[in-house]
Protein backbone atom coordinates (compact mmCIF):
# COMPACT_ATOMS: atom_id res chain seq x y z
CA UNK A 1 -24.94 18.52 -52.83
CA UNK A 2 -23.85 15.23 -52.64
CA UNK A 3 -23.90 12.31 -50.48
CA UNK A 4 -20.62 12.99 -48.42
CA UNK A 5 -21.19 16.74 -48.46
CA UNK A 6 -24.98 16.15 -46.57
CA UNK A 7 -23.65 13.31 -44.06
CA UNK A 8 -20.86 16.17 -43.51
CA UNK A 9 -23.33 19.01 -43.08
CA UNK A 10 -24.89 16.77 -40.40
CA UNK A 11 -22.30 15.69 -38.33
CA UNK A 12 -20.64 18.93 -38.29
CA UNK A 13 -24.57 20.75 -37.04
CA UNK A 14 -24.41 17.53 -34.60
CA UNK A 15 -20.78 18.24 -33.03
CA UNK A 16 -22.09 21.66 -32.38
CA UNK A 17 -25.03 20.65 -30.46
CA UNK A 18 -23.15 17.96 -27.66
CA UNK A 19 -20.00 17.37 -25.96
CA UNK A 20 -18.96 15.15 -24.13
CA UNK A 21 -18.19 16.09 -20.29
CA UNK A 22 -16.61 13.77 -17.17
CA UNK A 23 -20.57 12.86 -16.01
CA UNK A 24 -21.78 12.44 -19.71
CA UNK A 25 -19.20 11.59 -22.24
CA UNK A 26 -20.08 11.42 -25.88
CA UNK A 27 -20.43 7.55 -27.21
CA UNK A 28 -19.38 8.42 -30.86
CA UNK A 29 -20.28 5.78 -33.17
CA UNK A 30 -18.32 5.19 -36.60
CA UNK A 31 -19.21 2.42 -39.98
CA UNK A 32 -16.56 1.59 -42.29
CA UNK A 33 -16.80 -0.79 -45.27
CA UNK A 34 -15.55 -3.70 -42.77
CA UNK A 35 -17.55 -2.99 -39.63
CA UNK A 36 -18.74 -1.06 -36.60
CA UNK A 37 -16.41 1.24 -34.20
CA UNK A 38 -17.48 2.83 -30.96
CA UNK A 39 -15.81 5.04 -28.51
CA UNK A 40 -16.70 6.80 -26.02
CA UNK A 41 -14.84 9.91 -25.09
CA UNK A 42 -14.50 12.89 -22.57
CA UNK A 43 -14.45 16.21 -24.85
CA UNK A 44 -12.66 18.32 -21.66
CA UNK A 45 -10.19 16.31 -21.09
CA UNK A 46 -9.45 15.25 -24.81
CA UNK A 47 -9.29 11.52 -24.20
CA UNK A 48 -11.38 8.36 -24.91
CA UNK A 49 -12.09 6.15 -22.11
CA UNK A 50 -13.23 3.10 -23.64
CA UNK A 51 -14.22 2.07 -27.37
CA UNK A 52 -14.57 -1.40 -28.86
CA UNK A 53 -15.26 -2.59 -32.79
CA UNK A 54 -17.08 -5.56 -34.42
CA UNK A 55 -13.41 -6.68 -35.42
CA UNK A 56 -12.42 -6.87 -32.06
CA UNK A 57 -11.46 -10.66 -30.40
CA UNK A 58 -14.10 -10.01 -27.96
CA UNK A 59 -17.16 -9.37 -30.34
CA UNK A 60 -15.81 -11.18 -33.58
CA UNK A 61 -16.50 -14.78 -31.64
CA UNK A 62 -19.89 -13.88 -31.19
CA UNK A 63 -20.91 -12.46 -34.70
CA UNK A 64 -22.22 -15.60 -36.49
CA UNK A 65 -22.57 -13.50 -40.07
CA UNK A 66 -19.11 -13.31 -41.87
CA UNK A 67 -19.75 -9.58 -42.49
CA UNK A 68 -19.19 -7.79 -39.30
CA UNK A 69 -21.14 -4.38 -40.56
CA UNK A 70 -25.20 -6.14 -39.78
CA UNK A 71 -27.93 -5.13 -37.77
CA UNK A 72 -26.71 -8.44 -35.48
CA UNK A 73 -22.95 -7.13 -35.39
CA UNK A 74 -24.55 -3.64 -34.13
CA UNK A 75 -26.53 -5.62 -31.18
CA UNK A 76 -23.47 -7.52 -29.84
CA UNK A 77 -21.59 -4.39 -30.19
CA UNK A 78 -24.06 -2.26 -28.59
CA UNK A 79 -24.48 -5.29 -25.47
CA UNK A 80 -20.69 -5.42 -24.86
CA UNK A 81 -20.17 -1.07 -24.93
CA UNK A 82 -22.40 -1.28 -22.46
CA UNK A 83 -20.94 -4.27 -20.48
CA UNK A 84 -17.41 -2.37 -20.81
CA UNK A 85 -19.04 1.11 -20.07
CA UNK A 86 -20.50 0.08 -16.78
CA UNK A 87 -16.96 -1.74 -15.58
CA UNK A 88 -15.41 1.22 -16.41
CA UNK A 89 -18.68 3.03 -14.39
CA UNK A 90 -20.14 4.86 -17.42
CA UNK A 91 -23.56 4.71 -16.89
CA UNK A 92 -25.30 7.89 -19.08
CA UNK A 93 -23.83 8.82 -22.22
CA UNK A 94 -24.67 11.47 -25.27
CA UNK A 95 -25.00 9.94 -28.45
CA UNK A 96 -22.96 10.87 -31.48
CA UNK A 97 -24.21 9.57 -34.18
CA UNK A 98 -21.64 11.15 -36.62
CA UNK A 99 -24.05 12.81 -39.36
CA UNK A 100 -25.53 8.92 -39.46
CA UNK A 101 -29.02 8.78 -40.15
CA UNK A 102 -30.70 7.26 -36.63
CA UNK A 103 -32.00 3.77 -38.52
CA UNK A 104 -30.55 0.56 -39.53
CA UNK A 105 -27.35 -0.23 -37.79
CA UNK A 106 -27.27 2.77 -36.14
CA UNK A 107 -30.56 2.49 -34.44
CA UNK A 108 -29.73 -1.64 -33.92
CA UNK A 109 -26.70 -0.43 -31.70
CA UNK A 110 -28.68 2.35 -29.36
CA UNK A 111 -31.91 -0.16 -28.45
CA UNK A 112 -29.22 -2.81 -27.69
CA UNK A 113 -26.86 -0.19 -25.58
CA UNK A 114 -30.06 0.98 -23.96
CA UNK A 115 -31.92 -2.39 -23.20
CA UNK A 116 -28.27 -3.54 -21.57
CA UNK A 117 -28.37 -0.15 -19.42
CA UNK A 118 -26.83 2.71 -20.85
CA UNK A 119 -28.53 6.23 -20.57
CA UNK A 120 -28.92 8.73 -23.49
């Protein structure tokens, strides 16, 4: 197997595993070459309630780096999900980490989500 077909393999054994419901909605986190996306969505209903990315207005000010895909970008990001989450009052959450290995980035974002009050 390959690289895609083992981060596939993963995700799809994760998507089995959790769902998102109307008390805990899945926070599904995505990387692309340019950056960081995160969403957090209610699986019964079919519909995402909030999501944000490191190209955003909001969190492209306060990335110093130029590239927006850093263990940095991943802290803002994670610090304004939650700030967003809790307006919107989200306060525990299932992670998704979408076949994503839990280090580096992806790691970065959850301490910073968790440290700025989000529940997994």
């Amino acid at each position: 197997m390959d690289k895609k077909e083992r981060k596939l393999r993963r995700k799809k054994s994760i998507r089995k595993k959790i769902s998102g419901t109307a008390e805990r909605p899945r926070m599904c986190i995505s990387k692309s070459l340019r950056g960081l996306t995160v969403q957090i969505v209610d699986d019964f209903k079919g519909e995402t309630l909030c999501g944000l990315s490191t190209q955003s207005k909001i969190i492209a000010g306060k990335i110093k780096s130029p590239t927006k895909k850093n263990m940095t970008a991943a802290a803002v990001l994670g610090e304004e999900v939650a700030k967003l989450a809790e307006i919107k009052g989200i306060k525990k959450v299932v992670l998704d980490r979408s076949g994503y290995l839990y280090h580096g980035v992806v790691k970065a974002f959850a301490d910073s989500a968790r440290k700025s009050g989000m529940e997994f």
